[in-house]
C-alpha atoms as a PDB file:
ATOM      1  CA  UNK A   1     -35.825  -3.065  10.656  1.00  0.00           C
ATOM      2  CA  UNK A   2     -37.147  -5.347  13.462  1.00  0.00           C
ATOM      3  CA  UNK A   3     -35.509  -4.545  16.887  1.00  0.00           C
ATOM      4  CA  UNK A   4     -32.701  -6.922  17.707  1.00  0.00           C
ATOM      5  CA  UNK A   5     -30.961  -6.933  20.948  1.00  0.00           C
ATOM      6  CA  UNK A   6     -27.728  -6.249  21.037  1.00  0.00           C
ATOM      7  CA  UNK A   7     -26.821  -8.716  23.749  1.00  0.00           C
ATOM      8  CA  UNK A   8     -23.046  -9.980  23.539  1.00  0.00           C
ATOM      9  CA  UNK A   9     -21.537  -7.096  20.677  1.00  0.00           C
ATOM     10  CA  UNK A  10     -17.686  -6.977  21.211  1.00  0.00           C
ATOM     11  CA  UNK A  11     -16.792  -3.221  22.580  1.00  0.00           C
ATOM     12  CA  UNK A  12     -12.988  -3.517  21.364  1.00  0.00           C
ATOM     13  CA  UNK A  13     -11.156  -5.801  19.130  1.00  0.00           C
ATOM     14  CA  UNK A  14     -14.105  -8.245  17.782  1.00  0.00           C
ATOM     15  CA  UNK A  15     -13.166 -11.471  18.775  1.00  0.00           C
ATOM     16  CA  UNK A  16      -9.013 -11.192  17.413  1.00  0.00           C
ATOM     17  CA  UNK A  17      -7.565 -12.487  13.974  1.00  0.00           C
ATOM     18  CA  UNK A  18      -8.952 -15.664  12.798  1.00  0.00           C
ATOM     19  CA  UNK A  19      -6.928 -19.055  13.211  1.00  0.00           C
ATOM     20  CA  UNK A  20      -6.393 -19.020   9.389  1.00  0.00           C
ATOM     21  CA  UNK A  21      -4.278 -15.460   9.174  1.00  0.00           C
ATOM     22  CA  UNK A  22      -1.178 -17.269  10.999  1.00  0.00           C
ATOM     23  CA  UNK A  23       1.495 -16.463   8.659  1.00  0.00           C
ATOM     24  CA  UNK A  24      -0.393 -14.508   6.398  1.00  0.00           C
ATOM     25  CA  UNK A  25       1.367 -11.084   4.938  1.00  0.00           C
ATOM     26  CA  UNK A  26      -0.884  -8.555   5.487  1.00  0.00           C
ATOM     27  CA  UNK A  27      -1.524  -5.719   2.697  1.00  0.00           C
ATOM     28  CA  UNK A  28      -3.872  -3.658   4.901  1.00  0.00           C
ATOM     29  CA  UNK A  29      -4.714  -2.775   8.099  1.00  0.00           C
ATOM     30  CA  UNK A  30      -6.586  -0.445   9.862  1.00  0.00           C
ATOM     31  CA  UNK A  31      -6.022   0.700  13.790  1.00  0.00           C
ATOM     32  CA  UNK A  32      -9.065   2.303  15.836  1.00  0.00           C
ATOM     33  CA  UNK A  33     -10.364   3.930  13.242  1.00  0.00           C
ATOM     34  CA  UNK A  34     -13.199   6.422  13.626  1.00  0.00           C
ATOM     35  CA  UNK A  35     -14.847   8.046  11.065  1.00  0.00           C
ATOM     36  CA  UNK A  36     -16.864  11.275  11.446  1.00  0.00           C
ATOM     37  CA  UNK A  37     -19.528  13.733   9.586  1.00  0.00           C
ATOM     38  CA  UNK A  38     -19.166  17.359  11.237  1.00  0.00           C
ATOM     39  CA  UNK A  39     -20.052  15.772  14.803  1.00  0.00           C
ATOM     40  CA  UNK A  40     -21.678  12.366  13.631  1.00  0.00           C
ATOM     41  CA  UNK A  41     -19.769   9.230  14.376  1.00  0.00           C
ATOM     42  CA  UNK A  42     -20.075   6.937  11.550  1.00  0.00           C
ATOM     43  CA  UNK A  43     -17.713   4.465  11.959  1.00  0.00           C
ATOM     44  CA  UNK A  44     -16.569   3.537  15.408  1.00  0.00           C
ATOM     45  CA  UNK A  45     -12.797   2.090  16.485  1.00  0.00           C
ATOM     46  CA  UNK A  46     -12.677  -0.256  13.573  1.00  0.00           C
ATOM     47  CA  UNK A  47      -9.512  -2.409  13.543  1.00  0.00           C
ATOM     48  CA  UNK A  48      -9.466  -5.348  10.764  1.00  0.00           C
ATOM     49  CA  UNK A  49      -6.146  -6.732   9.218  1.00  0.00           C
ATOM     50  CA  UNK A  50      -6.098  -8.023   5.369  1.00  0.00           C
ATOM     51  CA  UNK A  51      -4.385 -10.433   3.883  1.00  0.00           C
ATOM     52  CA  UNK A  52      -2.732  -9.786   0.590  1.00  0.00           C
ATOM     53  CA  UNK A  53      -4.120 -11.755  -1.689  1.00  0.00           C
ATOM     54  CA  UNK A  54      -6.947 -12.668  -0.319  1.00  0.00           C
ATOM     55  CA  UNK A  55     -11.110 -11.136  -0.824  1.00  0.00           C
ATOM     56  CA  UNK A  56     -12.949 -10.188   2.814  1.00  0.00           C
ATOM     57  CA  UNK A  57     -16.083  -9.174   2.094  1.00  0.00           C
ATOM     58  CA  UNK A  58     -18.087  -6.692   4.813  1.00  0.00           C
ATOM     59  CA  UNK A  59     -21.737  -7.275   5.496  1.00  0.00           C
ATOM     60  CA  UNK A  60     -24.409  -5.692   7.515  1.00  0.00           C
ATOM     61  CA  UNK A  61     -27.520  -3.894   7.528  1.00  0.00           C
ATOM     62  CA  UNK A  62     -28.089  -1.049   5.317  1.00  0.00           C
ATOM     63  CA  UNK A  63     -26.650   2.248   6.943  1.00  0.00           C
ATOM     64  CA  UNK A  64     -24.324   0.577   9.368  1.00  0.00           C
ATOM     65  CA  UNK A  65     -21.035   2.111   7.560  1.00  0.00           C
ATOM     66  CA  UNK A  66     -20.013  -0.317   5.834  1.00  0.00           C
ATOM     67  CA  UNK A  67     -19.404   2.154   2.407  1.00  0.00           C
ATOM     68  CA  UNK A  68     -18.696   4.943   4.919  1.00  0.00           C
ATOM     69  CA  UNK A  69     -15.698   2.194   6.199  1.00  0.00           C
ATOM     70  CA  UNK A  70     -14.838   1.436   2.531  1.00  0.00           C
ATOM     71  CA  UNK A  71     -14.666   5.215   0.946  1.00  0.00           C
ATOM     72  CA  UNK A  72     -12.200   5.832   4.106  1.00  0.00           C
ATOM     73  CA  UNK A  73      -9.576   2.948   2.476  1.00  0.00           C
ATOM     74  CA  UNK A  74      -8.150   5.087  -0.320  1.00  0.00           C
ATOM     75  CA  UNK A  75      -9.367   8.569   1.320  1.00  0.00           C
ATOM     76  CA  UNK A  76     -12.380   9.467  -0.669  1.00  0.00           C
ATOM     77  CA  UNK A  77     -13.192  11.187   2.597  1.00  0.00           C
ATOM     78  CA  UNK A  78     -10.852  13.790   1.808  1.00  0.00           C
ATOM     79  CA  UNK A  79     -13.489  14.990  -0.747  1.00  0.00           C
ATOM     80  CA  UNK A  80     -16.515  15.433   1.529  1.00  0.00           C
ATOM     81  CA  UNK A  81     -17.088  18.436   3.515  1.00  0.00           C
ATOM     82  CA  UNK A  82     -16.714  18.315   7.566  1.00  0.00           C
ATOM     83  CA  UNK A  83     -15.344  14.373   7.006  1.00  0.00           C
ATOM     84  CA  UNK A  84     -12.251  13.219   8.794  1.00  0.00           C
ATOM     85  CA  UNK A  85     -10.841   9.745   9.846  1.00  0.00           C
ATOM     86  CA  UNK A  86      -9.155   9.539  13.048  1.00  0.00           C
ATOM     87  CA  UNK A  87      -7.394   6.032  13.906  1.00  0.00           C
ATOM     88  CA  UNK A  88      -4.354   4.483  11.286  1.00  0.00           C
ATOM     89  CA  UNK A  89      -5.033   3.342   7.664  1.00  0.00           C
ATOM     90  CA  UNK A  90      -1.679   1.000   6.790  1.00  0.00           C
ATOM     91  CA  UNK A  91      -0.793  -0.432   3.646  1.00  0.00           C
ATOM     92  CA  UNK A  92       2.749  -1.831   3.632  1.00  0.00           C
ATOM     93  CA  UNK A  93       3.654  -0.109   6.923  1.00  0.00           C
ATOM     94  CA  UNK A  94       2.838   3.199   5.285  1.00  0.00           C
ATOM     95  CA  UNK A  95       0.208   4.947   7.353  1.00  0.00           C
ATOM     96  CA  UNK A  96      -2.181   6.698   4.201  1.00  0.00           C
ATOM     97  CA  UNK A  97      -3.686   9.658   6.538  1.00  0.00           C
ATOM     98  CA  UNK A  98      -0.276  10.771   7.174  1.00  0.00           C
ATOM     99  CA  UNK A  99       0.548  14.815   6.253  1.00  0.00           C
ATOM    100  CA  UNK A 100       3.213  13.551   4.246  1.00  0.00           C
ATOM    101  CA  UNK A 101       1.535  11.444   2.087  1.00  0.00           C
ATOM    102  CA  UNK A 102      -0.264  12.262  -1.619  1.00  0.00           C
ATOM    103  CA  UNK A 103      -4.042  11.443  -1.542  1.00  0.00           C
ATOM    104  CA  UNK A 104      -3.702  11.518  -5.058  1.00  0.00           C
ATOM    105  CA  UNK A 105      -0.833   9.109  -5.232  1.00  0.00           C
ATOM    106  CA  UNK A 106      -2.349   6.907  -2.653  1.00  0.00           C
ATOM    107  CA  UNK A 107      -5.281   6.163  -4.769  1.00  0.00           C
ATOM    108  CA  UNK A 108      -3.439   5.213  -7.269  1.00  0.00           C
ATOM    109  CA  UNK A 109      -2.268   2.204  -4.981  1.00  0.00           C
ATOM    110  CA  UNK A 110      -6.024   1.290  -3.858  1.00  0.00           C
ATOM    111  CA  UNK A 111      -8.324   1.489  -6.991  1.00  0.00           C
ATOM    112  CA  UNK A 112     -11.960   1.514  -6.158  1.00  0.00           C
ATOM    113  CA  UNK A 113     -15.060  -0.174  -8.455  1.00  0.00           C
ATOM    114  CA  UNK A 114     -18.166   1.383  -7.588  1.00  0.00           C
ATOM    115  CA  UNK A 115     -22.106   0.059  -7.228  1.00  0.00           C
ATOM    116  CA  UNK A 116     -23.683   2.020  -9.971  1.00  0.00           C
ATOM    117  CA  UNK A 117     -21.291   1.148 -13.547  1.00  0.00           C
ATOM    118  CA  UNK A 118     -19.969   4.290 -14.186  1.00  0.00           C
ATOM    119  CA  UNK A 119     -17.993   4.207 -17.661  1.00  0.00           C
ATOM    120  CA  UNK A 120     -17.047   7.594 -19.037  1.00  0.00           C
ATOM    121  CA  UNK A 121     -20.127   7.668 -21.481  1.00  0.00           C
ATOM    122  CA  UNK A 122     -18.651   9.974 -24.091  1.00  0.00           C
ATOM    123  CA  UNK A 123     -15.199   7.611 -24.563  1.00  0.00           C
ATOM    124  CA  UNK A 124     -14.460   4.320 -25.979  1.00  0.00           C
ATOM    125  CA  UNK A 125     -13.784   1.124 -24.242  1.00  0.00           C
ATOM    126  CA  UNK A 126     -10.103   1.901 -25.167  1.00  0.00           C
ATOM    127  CA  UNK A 127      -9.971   5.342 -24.134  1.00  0.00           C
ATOM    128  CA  UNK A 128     -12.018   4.435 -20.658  1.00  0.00           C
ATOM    129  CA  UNK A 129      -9.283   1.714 -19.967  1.00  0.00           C
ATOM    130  CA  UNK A 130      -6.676   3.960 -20.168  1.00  0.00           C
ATOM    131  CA  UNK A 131      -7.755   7.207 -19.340  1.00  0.00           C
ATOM    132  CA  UNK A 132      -5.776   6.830 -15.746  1.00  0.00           C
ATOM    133  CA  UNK A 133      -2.923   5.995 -17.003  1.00  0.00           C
ATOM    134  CA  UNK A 134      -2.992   8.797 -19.629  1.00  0.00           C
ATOM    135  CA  UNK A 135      -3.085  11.474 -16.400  1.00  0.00           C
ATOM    136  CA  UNK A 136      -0.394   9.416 -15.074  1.00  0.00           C
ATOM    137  CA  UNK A 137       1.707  10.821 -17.907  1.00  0.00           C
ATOM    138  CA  UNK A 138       1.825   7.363 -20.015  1.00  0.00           C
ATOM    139  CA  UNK A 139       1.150   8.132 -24.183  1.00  0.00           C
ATOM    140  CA  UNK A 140       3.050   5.483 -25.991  1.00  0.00           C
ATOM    141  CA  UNK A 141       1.050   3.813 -27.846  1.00  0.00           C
ATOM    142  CA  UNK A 142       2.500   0.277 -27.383  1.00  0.00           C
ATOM    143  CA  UNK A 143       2.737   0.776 -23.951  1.00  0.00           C
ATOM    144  CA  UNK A 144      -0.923   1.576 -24.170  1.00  0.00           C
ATOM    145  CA  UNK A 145      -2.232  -0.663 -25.957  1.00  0.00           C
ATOM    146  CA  UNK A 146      -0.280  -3.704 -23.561  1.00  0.00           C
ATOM    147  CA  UNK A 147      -1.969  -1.907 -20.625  1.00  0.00           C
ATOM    148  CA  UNK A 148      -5.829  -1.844 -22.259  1.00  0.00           C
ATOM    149  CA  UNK A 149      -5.259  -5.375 -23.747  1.00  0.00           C
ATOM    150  CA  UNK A 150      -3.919  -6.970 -20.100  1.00  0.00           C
ATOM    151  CA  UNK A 151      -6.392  -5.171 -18.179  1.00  0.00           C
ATOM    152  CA  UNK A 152      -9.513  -6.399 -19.822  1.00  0.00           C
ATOM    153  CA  UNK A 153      -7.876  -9.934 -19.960  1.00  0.00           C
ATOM    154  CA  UNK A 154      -7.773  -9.739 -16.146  1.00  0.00           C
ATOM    155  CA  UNK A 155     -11.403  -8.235 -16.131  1.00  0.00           C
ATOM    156  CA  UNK A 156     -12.324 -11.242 -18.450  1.00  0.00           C
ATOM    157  CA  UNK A 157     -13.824  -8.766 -20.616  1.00  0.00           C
ATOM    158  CA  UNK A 158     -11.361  -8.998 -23.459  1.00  0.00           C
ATOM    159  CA  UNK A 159     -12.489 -11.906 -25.831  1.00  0.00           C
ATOM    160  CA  UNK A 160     -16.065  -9.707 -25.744  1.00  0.00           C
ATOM    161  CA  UNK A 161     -14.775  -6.468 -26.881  1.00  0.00           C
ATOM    162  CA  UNK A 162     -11.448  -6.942 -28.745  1.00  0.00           C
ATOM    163  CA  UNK A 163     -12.473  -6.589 -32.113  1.00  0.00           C
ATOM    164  CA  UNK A 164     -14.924  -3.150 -30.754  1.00  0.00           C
ATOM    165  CA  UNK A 165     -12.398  -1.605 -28.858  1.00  0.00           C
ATOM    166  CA  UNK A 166     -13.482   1.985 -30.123  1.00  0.00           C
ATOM    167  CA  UNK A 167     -17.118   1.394 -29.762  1.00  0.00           C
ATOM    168  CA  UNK A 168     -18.484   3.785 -27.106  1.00  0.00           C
ATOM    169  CA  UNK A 169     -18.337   2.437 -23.673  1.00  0.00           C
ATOM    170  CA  UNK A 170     -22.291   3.342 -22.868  1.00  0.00           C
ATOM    171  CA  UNK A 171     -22.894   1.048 -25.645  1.00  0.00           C
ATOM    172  CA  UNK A 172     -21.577  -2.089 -23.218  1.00  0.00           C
ATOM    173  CA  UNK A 173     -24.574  -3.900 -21.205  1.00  0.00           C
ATOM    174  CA  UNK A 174     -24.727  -3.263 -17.309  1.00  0.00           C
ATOM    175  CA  UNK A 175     -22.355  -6.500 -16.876  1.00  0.00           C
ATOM    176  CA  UNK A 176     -19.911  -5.353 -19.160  1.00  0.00           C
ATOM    177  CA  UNK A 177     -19.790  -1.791 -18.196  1.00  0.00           C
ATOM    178  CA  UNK A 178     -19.123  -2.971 -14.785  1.00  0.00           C
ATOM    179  CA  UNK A 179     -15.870  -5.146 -15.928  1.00  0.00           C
ATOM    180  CA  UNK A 180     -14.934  -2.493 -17.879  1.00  0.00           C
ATOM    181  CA  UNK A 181     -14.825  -0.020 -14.890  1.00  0.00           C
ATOM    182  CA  UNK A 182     -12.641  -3.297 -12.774  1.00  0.00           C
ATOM    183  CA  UNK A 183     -10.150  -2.664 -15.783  1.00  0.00           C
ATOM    184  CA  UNK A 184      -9.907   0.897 -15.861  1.00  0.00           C
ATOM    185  CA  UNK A 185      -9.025   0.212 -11.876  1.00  0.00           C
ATOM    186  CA  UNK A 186      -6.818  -1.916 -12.531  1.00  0.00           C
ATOM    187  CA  UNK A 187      -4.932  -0.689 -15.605  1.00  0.00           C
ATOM    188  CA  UNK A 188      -3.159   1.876 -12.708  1.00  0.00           C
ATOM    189  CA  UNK A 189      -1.816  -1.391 -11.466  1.00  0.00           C
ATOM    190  CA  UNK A 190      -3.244  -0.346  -7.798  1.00  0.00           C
ATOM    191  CA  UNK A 191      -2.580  -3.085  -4.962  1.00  0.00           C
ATOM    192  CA  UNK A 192      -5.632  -3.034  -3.562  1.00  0.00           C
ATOM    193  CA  UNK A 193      -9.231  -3.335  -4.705  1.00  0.00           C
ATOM    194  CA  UNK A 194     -11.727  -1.716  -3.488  1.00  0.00           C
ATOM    195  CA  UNK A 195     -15.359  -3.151  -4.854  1.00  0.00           C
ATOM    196  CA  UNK A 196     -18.793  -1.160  -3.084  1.00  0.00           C
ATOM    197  CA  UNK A 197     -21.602  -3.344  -3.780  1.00  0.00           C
ATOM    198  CA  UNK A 198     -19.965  -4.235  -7.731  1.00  0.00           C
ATOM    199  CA  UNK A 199     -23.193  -6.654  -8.715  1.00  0.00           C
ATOM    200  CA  UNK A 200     -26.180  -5.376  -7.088  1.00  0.00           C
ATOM    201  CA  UNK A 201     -27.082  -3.466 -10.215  1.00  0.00           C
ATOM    202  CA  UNK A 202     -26.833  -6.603 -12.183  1.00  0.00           C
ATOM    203  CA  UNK A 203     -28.867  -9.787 -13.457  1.00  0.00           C
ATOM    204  CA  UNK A 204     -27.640 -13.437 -12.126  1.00  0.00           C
ATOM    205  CA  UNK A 205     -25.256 -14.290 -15.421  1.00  0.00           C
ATOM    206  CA  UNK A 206     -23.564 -10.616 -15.100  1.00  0.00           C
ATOM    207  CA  UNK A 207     -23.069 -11.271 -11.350  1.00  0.00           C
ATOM    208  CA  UNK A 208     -21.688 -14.674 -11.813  1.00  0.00           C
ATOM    209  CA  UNK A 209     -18.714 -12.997 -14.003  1.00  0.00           C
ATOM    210  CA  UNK A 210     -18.196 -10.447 -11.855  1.00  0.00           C
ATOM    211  CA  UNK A 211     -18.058 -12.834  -9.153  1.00  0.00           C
ATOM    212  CA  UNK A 212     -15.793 -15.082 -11.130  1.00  0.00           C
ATOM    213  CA  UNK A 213     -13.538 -11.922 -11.926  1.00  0.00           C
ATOM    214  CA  UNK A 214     -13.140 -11.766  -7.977  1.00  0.00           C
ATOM    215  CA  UNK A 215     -12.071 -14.959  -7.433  1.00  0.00           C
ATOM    216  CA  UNK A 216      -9.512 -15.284 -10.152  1.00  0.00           C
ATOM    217  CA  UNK A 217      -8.086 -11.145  -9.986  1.00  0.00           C
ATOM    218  CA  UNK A 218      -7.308 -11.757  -6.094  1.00  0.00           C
ATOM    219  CA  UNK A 219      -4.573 -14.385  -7.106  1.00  0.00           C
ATOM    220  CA  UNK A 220      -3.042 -11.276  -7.224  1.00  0.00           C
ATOM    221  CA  UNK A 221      -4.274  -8.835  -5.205  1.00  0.00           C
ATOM    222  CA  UNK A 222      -6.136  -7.799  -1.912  1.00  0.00           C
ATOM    223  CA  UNK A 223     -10.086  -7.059  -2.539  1.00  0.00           C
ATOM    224  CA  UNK A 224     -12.368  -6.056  -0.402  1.00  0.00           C
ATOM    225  CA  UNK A 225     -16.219  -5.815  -1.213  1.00  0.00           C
ATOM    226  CA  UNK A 226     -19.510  -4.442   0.122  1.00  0.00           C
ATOM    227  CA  UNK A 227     -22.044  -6.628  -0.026  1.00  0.00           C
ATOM    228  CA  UNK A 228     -26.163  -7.558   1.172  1.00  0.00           C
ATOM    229  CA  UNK A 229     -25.626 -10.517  -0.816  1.00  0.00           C
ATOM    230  CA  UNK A 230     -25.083 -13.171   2.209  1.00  0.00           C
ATOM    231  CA  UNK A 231     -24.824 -15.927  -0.382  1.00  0.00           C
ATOM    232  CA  UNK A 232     -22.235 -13.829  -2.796  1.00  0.00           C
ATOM    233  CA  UNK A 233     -20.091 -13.190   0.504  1.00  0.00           C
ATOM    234  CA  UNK A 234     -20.150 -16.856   0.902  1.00  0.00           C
ATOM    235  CA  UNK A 235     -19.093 -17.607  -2.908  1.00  0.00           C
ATOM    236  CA  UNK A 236     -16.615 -14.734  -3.355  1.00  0.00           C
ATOM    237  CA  UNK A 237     -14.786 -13.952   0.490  1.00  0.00           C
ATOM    238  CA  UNK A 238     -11.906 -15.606   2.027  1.00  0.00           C
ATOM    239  CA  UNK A 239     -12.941 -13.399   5.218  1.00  0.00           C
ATOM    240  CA  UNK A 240     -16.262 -11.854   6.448  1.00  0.00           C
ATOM    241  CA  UNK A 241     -16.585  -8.570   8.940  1.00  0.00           C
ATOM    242  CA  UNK A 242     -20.183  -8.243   9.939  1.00  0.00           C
ATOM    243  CA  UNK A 243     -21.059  -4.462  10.666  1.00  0.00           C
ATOM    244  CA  UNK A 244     -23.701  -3.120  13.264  1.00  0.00           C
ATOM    245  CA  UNK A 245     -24.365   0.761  14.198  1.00  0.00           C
ATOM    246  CA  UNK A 246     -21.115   1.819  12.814  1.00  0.00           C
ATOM    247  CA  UNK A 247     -19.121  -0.768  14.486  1.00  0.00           C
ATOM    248  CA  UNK A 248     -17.284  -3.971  13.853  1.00  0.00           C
ATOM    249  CA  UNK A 249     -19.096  -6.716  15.547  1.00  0.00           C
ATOM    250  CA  UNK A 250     -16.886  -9.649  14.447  1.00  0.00           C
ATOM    251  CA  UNK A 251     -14.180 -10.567  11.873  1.00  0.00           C
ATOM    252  CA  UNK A 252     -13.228 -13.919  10.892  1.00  0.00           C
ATOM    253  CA  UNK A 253     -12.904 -16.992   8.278  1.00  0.00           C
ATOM    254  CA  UNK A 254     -16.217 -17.026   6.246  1.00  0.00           C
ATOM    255  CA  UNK A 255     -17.297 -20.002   6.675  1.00  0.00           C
ATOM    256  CA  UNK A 256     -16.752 -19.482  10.171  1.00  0.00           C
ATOM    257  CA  UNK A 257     -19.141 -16.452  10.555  1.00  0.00           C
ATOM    258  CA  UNK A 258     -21.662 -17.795   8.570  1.00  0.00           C
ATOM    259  CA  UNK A 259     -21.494 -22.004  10.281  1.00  0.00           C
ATOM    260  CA  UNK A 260     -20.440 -21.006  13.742  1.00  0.00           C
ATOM    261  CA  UNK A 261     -20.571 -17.136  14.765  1.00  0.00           C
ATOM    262  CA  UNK A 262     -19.153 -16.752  18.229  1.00  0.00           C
ATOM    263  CA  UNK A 263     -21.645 -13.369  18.751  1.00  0.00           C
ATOM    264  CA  UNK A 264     -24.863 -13.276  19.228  1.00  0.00           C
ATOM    265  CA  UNK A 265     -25.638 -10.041  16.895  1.00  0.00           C
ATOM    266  CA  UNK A 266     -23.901 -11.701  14.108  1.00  0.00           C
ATOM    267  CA  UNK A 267     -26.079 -15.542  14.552  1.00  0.00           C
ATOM    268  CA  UNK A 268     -29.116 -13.445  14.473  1.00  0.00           C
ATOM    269  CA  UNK A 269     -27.804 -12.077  11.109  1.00  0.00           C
ATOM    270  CA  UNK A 270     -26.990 -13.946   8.617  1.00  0.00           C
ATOM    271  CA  UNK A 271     -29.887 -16.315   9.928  1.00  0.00           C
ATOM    272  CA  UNK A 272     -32.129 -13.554   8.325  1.00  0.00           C
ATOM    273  CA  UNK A 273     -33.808 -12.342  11.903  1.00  0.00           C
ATOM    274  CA  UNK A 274     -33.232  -8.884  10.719  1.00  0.00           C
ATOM    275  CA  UNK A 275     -31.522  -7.045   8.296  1.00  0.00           C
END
């Protein structure tokens, strides 16, 4: 990585809420959130507020915690040895790292798509929609079969697959595995979606439907993506946090942080100068 100075980065809140998030209901926020290894700081006093509806995408260099920032979100942290989150995680007032709250039942609320597809290989497309919903107790068949039917609709992934729905999921290409996977997240009906890099695996026409199943799915819901793709941030977000080092260096409209950054660190990025 070439050495870039880090002349101007924002020690607290990076640069406040954008113009555009006046009246805005927001579905998420997080409050000075740290996030730690054992001793390692990997995420440092992150505070972001997003809008329901809405897709902010979070870019930065490789190994600046953007991921780390994203598994913390629905508390996949909870699963990795010596990991804890210190700061507030809100959604709808609730704070998520509360004692009192399920981890379990909280991801169930914020679904998560990861990089790598990662269909159940040995199950069908049916069975992979609605495997979630089965361990949420659901077995009617009808019931079923409405969930796995509006869930690939939403994943535009049903007019490819209706007439196959028992053919084995591993069977799919790369850009229909990774639908499939958005509809098994959202056949729990979560209210948040989490997406960690959900294209990079993928050739241009897979990533232009997956990018087109962003834009239409967050009619109804909050999204946030990973990205390194400056120019899918662009297409896809509503909002853009650039990371640095494990911290938040600014937050704002999209176009905004890619036309007319107001920090330094964040010009010098998404010009290319390093990254």
């Amino acid at each position: 990585m070439t050495a870039v100075s880090v002349k101007g980065e924002v020690s607290s809140s990076p640069l406040g809420a954008p113009p555009s998030f006046a009246g805005k209901k927001y579905k998420m926020i997080t409050e000075n959130v740290n996030i730690f290894y054992g001793k390692i700081c990997a995420a440092k006093n992150i505070s972001m507020k997003f809008p329901e509806k809405s897709v902010t995408a979070l870019i930065g260099p490789s190994g600046c915690g953007k991921t780390t920032f994203l598994r913390c979100l629905n508390r996949m942290h909870d699963m990795t040895a010596q990991a804890r989150v210190e700061g507030k995680v809100m959604i709808d007032d609730i704070d998520l790292y509360d004692k009192s709250i399920d981890p379990i039942y909280h991801r169930r609320k914020v679904g998560m798509v990861f990089q790598k597809p990662n269909p159940f290989p040995t199950m069908s497309i049916y069975d992979n929609v609605t495997a979630g919903v089965r361990l949420n107790g659901i077995r009617d068949r009808k019931i079923l079969d409405e969930i796995v039917e509006d869930s690939l609709k939403m994943s535009y992934l049903w007019d490819e697959v209706k007439n196959d729905l028992k053919k084995p999921a591993i069977e799919l290409s790369g850009g229909q595995q990774q639908r499939l996977c958005i509809a098994r997240a959202l056949a729990i009906q979560p209210e948040v979606l989490l997406m960690d890099e959900p294209a990079s695996a993928l050739d241009p026409i897979a990533t232009q439907k997956i990018e087109e199943t962003i834009t239409e799915l967050k009619k109804d819901y909050c999204i946030i993506i990973v990205t390194h793709n400056m120019q899918q941030a662009i297409r896809c977000s509503d909002y853009t946090g650039f990371m640095y080092l494990g911290k938040l260096i600014e937050f704002g409209d999209t176009k905004q942080i890619f036309t007319q950054p107001k920090n330094e660190l964040t010009s010098k990025y998404v010009q290319g100068q390093f990254g």
